[in-house]
Protein backbone atom coordinates (compact mmCIF):
# COMPACT_ATOMS: atom_id res chain seq x y z
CA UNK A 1 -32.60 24.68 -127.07
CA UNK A 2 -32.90 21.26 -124.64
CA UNK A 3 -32.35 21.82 -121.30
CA UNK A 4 -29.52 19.45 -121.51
CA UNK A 5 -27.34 20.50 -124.16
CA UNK A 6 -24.31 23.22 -122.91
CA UNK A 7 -24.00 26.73 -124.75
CA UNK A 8 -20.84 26.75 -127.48
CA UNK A 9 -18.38 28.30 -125.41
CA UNK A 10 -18.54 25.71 -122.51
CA UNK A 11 -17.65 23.00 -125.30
CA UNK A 12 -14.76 25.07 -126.94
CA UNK A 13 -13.31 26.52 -123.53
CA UNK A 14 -12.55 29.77 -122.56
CA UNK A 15 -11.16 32.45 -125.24
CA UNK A 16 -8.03 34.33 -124.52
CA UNK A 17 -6.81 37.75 -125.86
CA UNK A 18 -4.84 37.61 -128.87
CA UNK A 19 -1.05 37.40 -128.50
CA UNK A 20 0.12 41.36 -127.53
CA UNK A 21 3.71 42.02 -128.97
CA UNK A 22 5.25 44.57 -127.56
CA UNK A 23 8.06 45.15 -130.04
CA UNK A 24 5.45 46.58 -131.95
CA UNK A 25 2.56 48.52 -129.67
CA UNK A 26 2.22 51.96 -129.59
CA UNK A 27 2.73 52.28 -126.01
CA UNK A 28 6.54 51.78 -126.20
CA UNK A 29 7.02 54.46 -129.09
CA UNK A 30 6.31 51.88 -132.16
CA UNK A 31 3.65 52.73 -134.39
CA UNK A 32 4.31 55.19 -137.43
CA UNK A 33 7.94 56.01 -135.88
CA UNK A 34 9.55 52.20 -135.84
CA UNK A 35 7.18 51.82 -139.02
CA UNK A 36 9.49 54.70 -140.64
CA UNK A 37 12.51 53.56 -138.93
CA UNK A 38 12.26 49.95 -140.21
CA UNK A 39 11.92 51.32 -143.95
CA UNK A 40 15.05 53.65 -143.60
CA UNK A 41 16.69 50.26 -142.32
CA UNK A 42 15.38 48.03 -145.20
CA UNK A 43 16.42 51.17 -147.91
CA UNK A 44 20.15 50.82 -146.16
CA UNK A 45 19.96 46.92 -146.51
CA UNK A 46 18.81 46.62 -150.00
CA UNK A 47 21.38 49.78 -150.88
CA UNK A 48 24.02 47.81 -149.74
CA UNK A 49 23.40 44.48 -151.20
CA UNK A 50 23.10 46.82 -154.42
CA UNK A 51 26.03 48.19 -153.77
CA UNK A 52 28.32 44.76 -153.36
CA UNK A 53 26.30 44.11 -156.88
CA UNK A 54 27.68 46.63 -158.54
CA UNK A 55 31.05 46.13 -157.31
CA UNK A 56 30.74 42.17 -158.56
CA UNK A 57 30.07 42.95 -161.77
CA UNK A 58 32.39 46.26 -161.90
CA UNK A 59 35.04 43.82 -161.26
CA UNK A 60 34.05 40.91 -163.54
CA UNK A 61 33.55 43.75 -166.53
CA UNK A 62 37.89 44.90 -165.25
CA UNK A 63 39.04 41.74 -165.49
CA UNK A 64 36.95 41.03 -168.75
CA UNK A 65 38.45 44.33 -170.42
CA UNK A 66 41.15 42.27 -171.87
CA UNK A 67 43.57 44.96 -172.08
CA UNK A 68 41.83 47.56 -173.33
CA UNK A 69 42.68 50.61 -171.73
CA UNK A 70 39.08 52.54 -172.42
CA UNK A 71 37.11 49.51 -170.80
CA UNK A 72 39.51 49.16 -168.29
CA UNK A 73 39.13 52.96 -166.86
CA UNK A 74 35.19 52.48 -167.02
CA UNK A 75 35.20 49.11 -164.74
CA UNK A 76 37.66 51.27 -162.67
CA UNK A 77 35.07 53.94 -162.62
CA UNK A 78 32.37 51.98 -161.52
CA UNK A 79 34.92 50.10 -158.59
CA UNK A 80 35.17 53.38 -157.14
CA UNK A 81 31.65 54.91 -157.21
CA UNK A 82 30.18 51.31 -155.63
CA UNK A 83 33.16 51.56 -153.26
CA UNK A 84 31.88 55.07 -152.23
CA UNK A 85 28.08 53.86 -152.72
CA UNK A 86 29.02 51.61 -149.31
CA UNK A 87 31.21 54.32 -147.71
CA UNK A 88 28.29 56.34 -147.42
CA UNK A 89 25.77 53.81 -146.68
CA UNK A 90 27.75 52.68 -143.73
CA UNK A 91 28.82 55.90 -142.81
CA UNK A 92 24.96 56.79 -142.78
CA UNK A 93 24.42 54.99 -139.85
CA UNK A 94 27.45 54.96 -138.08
CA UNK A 95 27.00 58.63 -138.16
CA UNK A 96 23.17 58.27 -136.45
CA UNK A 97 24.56 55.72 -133.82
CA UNK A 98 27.43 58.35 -132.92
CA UNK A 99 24.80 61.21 -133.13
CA UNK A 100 22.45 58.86 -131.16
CA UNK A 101 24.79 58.02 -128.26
CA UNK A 102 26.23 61.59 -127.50
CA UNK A 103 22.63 63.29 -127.31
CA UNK A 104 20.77 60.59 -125.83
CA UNK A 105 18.08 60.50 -128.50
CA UNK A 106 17.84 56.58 -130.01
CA UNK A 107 17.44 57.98 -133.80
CA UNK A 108 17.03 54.42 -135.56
CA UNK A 109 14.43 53.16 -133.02
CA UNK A 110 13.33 56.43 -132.05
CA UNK A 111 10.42 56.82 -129.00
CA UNK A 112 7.97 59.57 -128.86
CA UNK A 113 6.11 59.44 -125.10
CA UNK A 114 2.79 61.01 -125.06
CA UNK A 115 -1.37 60.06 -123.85
């Protein structure tokens, strides 16, 4: 190396740390808990938007039974099981806020403290 030429890191500049997101460090109870959280959240979503599927096409097959009686009690059928399908999804997590707020204990972003 000439005296004269500068190391690599003089020409490029300093390096910083990466970017530290705290949303998601283990410090501030994430790891494996919001992990597990943010699953049971995603199952809910993608329950519901099967859900309001099922109740589309439930629909579409009642007003495509034409009159027949047989068809007509099926589509019926299926209105009212998607209708309790999002009953229970929403009452899922209404339940877990309620649960959450009287007891103190945040169970859909839970915290664990520790070392």
């Amino acid at each position: 190396m000439k005296t004269n030429q500068k190391p690599l890191l003089a020409v490029i500049g300093p390096i910083a740390a990466p970017f530290s997101n705290s949303y998601f460090s283990t410090a501030n109870g994430g790891g494996l808990f919001l992990f597990i959280s943010n699953v049971f959240k995603l199952m809910g979503v993608i329950a519901g938007i099967y859900m309001i599927f099922q109740f589309i096409t439930a629909g579409y097959a009642y007003i495509s039974s034409a009159g027949d009686p047989k068809a007509a009690a099926i589509a019926w059928g299926q209105i009212w099981q998607s209708i309790l399908g999002m009953v229970i999804i929403a009452s899922a997590f209404v339940l877990a806020a309620v649960i959450g707020y009287f007891t103190g204990i945040n169970i859909l972003n839970p915290t664990v403290y520790g070392p």
